[in-house]
N, C-alpha and C. Protein backbone atom coordinates (compact mmCIF):
# COMPACT_ATOMS: atom_id res chain seq x y z
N UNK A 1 -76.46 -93.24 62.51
CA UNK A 1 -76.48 -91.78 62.51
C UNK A 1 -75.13 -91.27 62.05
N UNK A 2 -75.32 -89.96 61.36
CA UNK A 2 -73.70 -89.93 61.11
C UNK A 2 -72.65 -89.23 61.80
N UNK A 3 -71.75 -88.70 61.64
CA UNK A 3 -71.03 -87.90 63.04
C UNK A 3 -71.52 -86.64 63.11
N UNK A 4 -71.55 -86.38 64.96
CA UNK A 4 -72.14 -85.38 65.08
C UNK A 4 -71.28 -84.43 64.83
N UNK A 5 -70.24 -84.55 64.94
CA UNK A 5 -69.46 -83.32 64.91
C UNK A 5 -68.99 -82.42 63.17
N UNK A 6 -69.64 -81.16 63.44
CA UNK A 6 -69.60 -80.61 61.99
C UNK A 6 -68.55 -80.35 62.14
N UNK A 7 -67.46 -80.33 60.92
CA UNK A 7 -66.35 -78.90 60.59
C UNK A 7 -66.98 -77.94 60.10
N UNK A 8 -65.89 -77.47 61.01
CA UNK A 8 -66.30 -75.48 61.24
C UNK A 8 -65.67 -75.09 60.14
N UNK A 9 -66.21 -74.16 59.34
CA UNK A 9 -65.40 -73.01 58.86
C UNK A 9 -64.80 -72.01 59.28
N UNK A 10 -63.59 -72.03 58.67
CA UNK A 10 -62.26 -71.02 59.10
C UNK A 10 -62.41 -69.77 58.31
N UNK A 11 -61.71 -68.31 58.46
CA UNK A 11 -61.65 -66.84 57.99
C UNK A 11 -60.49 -67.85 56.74
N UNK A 12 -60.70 -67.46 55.71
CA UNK A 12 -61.32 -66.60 54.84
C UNK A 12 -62.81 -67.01 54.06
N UNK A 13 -63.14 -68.29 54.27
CA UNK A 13 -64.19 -69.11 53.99
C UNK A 13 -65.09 -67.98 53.30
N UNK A 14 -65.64 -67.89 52.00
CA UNK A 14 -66.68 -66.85 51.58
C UNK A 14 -68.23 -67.13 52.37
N UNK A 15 -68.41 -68.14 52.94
CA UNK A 15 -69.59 -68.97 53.30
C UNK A 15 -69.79 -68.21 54.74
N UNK A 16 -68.80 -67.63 54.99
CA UNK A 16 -69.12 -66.84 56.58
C UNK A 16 -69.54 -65.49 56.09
N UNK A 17 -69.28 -65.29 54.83
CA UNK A 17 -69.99 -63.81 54.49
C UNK A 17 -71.49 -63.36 54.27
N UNK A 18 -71.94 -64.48 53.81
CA UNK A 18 -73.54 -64.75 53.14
C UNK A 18 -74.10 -64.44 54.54
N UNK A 19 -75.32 -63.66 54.03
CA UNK A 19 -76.86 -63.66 54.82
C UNK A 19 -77.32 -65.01 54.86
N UNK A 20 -77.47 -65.25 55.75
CA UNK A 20 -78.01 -66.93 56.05
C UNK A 20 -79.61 -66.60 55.95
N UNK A 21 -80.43 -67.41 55.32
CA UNK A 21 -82.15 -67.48 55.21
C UNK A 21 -82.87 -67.46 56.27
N UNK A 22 -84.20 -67.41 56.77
CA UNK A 22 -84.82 -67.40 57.66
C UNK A 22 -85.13 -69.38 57.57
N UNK A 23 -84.95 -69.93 58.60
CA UNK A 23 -85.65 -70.97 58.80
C UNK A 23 -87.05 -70.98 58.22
N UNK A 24 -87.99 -71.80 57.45
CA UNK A 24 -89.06 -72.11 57.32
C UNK A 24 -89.69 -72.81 57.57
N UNK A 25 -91.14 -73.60 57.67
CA UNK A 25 -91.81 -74.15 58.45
C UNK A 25 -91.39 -75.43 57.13
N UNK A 26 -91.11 -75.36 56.36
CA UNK A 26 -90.65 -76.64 55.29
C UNK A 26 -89.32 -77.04 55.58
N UNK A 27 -88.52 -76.65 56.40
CA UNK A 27 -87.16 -77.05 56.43
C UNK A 27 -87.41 -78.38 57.49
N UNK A 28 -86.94 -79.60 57.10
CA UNK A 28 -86.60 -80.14 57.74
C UNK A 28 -85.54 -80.77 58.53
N UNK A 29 -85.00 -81.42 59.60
CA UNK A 29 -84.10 -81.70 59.94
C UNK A 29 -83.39 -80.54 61.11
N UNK A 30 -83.70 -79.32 61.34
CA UNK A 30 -84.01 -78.79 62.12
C UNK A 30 -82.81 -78.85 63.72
N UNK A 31 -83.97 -79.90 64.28
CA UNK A 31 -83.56 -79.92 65.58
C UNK A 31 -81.88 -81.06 65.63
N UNK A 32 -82.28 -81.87 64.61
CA UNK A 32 -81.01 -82.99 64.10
C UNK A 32 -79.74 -81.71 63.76
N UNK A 33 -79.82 -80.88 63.08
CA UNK A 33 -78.75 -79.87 63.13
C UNK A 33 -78.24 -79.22 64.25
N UNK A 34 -79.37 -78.47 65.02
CA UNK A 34 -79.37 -78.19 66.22
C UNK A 34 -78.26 -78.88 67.57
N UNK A 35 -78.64 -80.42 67.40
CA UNK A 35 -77.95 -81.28 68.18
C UNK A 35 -76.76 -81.52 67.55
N UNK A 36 -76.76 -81.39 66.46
CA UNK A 36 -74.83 -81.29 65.68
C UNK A 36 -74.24 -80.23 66.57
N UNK A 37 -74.91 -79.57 66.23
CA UNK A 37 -74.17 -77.91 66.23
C UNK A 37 -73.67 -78.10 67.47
N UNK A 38 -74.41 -78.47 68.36
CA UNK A 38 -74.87 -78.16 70.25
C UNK A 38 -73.00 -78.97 70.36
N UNK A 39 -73.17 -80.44 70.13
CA UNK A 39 -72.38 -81.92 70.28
C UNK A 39 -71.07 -80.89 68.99
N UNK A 40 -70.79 -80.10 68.25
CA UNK A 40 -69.97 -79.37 67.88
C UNK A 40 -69.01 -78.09 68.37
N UNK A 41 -69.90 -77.44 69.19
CA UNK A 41 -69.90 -76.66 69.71
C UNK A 41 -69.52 -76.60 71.04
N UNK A 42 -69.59 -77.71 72.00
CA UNK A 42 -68.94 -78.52 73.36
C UNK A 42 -67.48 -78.90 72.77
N UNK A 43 -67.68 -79.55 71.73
CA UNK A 43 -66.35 -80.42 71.09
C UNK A 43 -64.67 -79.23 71.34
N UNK A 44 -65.57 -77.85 70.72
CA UNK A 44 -64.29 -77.47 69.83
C UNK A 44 -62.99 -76.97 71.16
N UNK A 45 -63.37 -76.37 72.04
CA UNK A 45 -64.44 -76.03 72.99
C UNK A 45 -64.96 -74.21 72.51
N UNK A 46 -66.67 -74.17 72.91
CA UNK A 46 -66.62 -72.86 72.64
C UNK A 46 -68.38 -72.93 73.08
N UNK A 47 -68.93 -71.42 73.25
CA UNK A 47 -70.22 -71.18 74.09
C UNK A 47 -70.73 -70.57 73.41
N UNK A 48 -70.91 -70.44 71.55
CA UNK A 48 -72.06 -70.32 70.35
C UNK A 48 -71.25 -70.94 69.28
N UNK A 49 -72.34 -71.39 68.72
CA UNK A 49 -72.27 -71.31 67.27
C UNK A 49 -72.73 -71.54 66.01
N UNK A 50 -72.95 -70.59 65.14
CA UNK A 50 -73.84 -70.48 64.24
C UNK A 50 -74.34 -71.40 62.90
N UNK A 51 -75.07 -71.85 62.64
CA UNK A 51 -75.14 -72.56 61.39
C UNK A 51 -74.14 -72.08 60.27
N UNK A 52 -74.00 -70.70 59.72
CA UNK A 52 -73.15 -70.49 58.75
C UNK A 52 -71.56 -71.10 59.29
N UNK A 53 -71.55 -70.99 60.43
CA UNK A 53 -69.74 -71.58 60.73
C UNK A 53 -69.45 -73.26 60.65
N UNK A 54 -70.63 -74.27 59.93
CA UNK A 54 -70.96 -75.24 59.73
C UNK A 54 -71.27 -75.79 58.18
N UNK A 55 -71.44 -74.20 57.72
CA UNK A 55 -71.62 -74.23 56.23
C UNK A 55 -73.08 -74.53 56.02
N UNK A 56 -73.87 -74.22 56.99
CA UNK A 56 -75.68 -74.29 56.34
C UNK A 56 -75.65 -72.68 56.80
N UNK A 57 -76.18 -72.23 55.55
CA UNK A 57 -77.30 -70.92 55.56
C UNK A 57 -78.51 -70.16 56.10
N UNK A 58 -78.55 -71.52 56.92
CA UNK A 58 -79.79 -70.89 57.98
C UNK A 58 -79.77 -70.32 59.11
N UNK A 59 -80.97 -68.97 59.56
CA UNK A 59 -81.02 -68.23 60.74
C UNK A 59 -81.31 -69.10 61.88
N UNK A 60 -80.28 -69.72 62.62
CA UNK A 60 -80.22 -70.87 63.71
C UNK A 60 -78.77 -70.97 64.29
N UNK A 61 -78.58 -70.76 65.49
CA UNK A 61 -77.43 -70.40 66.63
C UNK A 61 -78.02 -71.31 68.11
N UNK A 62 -76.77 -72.01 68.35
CA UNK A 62 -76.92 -72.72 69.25
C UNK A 62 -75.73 -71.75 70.44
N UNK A 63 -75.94 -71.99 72.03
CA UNK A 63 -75.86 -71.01 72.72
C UNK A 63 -75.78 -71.94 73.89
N UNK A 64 -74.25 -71.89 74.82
CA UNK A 64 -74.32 -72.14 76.37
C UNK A 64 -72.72 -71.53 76.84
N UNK A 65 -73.23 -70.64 77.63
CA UNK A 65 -72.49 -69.86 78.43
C UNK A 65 -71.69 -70.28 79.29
N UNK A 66 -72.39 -71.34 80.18
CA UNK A 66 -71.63 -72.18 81.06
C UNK A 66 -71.20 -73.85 80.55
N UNK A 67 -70.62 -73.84 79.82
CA UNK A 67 -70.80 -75.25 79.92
C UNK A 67 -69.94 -76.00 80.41
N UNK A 68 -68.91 -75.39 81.04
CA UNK A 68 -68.31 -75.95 82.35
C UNK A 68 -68.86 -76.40 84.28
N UNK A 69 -70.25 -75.57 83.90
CA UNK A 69 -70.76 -76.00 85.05
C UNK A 69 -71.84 -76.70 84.71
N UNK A 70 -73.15 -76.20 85.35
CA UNK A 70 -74.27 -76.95 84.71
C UNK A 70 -74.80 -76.59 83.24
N UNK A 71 -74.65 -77.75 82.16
CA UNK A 71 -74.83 -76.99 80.71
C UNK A 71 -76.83 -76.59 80.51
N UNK A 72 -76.73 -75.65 79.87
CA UNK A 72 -77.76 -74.94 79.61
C UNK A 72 -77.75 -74.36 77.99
N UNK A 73 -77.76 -75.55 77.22
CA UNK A 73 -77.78 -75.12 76.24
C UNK A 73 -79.44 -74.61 75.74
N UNK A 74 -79.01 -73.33 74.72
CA UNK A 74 -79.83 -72.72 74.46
C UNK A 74 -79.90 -72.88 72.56
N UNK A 75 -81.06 -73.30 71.74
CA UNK A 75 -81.30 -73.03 70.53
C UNK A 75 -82.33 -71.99 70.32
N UNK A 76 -81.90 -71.04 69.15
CA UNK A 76 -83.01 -70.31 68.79
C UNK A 76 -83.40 -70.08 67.25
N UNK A 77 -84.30 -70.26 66.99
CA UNK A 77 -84.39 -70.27 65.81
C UNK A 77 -84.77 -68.81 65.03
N UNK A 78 -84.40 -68.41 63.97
CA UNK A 78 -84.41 -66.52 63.40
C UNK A 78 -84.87 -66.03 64.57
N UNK A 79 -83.49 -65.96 65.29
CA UNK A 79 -83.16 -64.66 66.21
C UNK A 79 -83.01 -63.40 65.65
N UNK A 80 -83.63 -62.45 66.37
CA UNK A 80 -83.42 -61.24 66.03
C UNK A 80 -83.49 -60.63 67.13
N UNK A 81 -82.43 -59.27 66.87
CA UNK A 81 -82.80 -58.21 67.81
C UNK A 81 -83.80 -57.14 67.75
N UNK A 82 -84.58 -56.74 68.34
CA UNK A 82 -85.80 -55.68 68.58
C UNK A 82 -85.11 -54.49 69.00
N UNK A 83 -84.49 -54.37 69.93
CA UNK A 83 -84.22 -53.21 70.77
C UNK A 83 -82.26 -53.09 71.41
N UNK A 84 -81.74 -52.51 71.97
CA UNK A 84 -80.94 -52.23 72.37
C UNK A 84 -80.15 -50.99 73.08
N UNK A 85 -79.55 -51.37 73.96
CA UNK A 85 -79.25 -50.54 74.88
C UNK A 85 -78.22 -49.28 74.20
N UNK A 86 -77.98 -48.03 74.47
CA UNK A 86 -77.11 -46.86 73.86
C UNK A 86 -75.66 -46.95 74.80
N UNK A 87 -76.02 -47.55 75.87
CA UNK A 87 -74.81 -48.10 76.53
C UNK A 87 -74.05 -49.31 75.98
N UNK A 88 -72.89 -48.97 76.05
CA UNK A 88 -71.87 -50.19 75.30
C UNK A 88 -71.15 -50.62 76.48
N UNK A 89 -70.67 -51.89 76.50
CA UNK A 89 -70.23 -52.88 77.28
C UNK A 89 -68.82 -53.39 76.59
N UNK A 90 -67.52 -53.18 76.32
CA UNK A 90 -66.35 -53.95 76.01
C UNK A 90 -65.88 -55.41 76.71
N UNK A 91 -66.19 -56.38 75.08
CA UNK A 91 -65.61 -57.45 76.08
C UNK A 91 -64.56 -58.35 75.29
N UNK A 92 -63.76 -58.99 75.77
CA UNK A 92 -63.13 -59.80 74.86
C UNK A 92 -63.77 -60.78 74.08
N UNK A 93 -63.73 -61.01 73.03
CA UNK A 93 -64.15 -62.00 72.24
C UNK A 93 -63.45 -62.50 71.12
N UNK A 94 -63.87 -64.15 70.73
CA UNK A 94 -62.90 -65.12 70.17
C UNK A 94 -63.77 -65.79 68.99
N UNK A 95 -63.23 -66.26 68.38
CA UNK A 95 -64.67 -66.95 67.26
C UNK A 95 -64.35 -68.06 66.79
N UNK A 96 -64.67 -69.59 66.93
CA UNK A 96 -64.21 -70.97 66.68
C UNK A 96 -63.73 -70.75 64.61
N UNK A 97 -64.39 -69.60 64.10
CA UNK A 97 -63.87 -69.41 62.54
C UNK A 97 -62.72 -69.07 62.61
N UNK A 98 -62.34 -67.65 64.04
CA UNK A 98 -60.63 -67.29 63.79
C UNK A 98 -60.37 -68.21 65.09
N UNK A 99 -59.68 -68.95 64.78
CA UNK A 99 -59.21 -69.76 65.91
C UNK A 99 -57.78 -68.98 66.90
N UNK A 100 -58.01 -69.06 68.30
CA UNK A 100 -56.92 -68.32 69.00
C UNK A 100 -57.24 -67.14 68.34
N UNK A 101 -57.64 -66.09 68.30
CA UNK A 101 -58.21 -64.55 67.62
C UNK A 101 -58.78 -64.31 69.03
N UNK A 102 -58.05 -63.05 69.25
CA UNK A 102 -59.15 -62.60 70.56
C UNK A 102 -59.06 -60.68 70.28
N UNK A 103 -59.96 -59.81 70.47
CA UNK A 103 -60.20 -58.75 70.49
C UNK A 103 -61.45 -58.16 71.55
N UNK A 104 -60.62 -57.08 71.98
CA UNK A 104 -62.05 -56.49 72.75
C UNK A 104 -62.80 -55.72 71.66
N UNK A 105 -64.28 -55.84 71.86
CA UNK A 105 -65.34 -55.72 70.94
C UNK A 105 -66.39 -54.84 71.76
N UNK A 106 -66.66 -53.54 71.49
CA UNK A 106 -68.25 -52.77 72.31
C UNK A 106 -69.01 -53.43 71.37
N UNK A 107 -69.80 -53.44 72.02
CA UNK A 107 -71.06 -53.76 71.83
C UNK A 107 -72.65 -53.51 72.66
N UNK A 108 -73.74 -53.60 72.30
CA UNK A 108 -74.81 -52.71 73.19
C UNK A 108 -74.35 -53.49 74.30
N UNK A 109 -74.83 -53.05 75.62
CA UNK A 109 -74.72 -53.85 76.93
C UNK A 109 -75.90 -54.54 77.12
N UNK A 110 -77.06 -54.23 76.51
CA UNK A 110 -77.91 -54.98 76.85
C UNK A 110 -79.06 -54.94 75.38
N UNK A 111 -79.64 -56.04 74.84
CA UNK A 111 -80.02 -55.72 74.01
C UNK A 111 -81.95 -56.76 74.29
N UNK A 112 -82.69 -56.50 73.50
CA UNK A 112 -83.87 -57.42 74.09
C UNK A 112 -83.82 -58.34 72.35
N UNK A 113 -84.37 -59.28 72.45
CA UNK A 113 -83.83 -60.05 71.07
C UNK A 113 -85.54 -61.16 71.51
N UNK A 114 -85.89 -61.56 69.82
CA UNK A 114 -87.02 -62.41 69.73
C UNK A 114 -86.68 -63.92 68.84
N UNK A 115 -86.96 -64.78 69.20
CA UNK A 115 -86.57 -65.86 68.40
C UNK A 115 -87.79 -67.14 68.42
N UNK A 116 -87.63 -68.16 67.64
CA UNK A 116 -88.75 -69.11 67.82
C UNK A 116 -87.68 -70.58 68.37
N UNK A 117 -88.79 -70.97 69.15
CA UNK A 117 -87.92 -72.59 69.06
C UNK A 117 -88.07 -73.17 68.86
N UNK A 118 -87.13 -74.41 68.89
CA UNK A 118 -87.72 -75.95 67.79
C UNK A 118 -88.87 -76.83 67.54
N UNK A 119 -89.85 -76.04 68.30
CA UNK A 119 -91.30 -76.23 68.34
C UNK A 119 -92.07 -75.10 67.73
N UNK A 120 -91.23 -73.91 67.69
CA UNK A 120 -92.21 -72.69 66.92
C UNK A 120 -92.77 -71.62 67.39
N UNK A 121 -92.65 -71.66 68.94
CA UNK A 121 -93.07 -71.25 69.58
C UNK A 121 -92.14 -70.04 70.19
N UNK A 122 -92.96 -68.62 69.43
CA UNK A 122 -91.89 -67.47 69.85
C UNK A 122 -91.52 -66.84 71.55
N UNK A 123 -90.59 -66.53 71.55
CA UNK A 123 -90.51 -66.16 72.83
C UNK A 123 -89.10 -64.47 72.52
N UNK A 124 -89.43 -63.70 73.94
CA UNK A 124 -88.91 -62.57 73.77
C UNK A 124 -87.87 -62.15 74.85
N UNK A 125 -86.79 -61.81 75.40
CA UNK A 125 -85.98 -61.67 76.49
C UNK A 125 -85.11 -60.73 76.10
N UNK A 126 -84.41 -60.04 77.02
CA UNK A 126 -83.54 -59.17 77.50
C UNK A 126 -81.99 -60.23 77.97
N UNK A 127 -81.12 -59.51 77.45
CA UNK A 127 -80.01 -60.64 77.74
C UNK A 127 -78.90 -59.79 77.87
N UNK A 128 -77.58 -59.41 78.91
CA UNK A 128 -76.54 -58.61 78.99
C UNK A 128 -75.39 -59.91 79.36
N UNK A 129 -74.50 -58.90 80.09
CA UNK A 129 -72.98 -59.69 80.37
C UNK A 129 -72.83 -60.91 78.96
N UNK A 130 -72.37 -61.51 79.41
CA UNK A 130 -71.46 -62.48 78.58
C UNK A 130 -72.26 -63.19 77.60
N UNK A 131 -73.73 -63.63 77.97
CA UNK A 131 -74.56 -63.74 77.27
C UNK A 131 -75.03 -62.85 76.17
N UNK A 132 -75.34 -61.85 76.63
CA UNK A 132 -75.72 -61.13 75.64
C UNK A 132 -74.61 -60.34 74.76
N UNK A 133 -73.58 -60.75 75.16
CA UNK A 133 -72.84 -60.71 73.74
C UNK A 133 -72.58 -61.81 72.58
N UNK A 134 -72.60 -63.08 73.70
CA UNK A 134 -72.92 -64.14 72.69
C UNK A 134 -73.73 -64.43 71.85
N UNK A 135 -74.83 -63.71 72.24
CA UNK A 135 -75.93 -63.63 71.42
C UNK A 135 -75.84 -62.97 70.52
N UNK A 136 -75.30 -61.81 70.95
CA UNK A 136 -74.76 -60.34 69.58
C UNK A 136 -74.11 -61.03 68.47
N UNK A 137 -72.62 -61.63 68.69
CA UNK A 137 -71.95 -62.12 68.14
C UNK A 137 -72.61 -63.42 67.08
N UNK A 138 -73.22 -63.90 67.72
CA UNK A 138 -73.91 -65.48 66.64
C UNK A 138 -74.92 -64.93 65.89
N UNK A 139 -75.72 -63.97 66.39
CA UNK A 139 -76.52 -63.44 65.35
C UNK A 139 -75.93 -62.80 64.39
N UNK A 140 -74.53 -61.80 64.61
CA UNK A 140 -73.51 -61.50 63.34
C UNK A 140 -73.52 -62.33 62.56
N UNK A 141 -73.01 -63.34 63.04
CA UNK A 141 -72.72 -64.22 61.57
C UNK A 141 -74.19 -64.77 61.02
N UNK A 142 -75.22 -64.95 61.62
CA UNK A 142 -76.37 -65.07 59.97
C UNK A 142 -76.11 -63.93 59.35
N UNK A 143 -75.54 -62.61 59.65
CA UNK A 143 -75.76 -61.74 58.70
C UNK A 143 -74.50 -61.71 58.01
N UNK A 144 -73.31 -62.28 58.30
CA UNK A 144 -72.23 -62.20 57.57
C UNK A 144 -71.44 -61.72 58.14
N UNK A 145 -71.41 -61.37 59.07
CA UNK A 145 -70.31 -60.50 60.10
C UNK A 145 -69.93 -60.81 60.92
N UNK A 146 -68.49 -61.03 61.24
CA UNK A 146 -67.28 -61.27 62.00
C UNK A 146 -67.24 -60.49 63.46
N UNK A 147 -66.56 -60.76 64.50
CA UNK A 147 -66.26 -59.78 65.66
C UNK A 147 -65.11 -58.88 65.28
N UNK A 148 -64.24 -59.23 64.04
CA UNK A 148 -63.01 -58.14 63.97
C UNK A 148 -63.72 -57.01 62.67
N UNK A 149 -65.00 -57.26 62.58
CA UNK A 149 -65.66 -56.26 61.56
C UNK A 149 -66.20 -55.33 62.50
N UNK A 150 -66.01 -54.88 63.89
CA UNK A 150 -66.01 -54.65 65.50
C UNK A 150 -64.85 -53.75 65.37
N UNK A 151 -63.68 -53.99 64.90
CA UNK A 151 -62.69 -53.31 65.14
C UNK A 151 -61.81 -52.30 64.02
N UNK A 152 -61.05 -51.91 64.66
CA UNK A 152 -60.44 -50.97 63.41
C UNK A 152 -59.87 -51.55 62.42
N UNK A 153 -59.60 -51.13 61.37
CA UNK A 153 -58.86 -51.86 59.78
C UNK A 153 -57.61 -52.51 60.52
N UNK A 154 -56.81 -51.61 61.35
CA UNK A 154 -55.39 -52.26 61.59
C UNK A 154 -55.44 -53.08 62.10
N UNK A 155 -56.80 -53.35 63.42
CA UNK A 155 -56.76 -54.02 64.83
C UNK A 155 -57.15 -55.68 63.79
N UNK A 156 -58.01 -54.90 62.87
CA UNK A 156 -58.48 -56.35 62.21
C UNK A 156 -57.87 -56.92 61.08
N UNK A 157 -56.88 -56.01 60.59
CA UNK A 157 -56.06 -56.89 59.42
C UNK A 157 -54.95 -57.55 60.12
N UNK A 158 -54.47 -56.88 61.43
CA UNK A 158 -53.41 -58.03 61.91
C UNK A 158 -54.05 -59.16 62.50
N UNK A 159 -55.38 -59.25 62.93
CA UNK A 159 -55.55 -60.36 63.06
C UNK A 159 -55.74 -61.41 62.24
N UNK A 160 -56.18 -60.57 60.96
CA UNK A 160 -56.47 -61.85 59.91
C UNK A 160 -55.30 -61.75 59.12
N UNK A 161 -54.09 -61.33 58.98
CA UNK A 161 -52.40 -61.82 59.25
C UNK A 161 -52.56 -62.66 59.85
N UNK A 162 -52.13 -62.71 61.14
CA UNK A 162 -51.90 -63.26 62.27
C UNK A 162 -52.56 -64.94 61.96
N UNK A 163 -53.82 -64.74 61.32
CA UNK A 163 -54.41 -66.41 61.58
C UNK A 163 -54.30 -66.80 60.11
N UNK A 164 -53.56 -66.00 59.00
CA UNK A 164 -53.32 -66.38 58.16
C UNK A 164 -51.97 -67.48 58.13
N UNK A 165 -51.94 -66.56 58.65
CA UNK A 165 -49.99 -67.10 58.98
C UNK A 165 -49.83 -68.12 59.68
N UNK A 166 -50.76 -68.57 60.81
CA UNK A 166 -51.27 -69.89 61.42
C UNK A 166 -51.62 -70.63 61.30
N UNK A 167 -52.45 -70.34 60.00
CA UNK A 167 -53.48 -71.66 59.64
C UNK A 167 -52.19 -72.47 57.92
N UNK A 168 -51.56 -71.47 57.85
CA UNK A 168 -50.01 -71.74 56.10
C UNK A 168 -49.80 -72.62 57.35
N UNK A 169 -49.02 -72.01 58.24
CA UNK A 169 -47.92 -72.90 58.99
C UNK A 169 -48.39 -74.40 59.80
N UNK A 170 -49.87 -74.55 59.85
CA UNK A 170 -50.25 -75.84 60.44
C UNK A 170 -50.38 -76.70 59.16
N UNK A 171 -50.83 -76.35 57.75
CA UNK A 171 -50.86 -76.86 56.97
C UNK A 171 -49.41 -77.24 56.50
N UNK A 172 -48.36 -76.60 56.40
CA UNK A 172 -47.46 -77.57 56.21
C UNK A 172 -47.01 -78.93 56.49
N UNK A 173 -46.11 -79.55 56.19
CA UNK A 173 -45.87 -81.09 56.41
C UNK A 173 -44.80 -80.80 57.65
């Protein structure tokens, strides 16, 4: 088998910008990505992450909130949101693409979201707190969107300074 662990893509990567495809019933390999992502996603350390931050194009986000206690990882396949709350919730958030990047981000507080799973089989839930921003956030990126696309021009160009300037200076010798 080969290694599970994908490299992630980093900001400025154009590959985090793209609309990622809907999964299809012809795609194979699927759940084998899934378990990358999952065994990627424990690794880096971090509690989502999306196929595009792996460099595949597909609507598929792997998801565990706790995984310091009992893990509960969650896959969903073309997640979407249905509905959402007019109440906003501010929370900090970080993204394994901007590494060390943290910003507080509103976002709905509660949103209801539909997805299929690795069997096909749709299912529908309501999801808030920490979760349901994780969810917010990983579904951004199938569509191309960042958590500092959340924030103001300034709040978000110093950050992508900031990890510019981080990522020159680790690359040096």
């Amino acid at each position: 088998m080969s290694d599970p662990i994908l490299p992630i893509l980093l900001v400025p990567d154009s590959r985090l910008r793209a609309r990622a495809r809907a999964v299809s019933p012809g795609d194979t390999g699927i759940a084998e990505l899934a378990e990358k992502m999952l065994a990627t996603m424990y690794k880096a350390p971090g509690i989502g992450l999306a196929a595009p931050q792996v460099g595949i194009g597909l609507r598929l986000i792997v998801v565990d909130v706790h995984p310091d206690e009992k893990p509960d990882p969650r896959v969903l396949v073309n997640p979407e949101i249905i509905a959402e709350s007019r109440e906003t919730a501010v929370r900090e958030e970080g993204c394994l693409s901007l590494p060390g990047q943290f910003a507080d981000v509103a976002r709905p507080a509660v949103i209801k979201l539909r997805w299929l799973d690795l069997a096909g089989a749709r299912h529908e839930m309501e999801a808030d707190g920490l979760f349901g921003v994780c969810l917010q956030h990983e579904i951004d990126h199938l569509n191309g969107v960042l958590f500092v696309d959340h924030l103001s021009a300034l709040k978000r160009n110093m950050i992508l300074r900031k990890l510019a300037k981080e990522l020159k200076a680790k690359a040096q010798p």
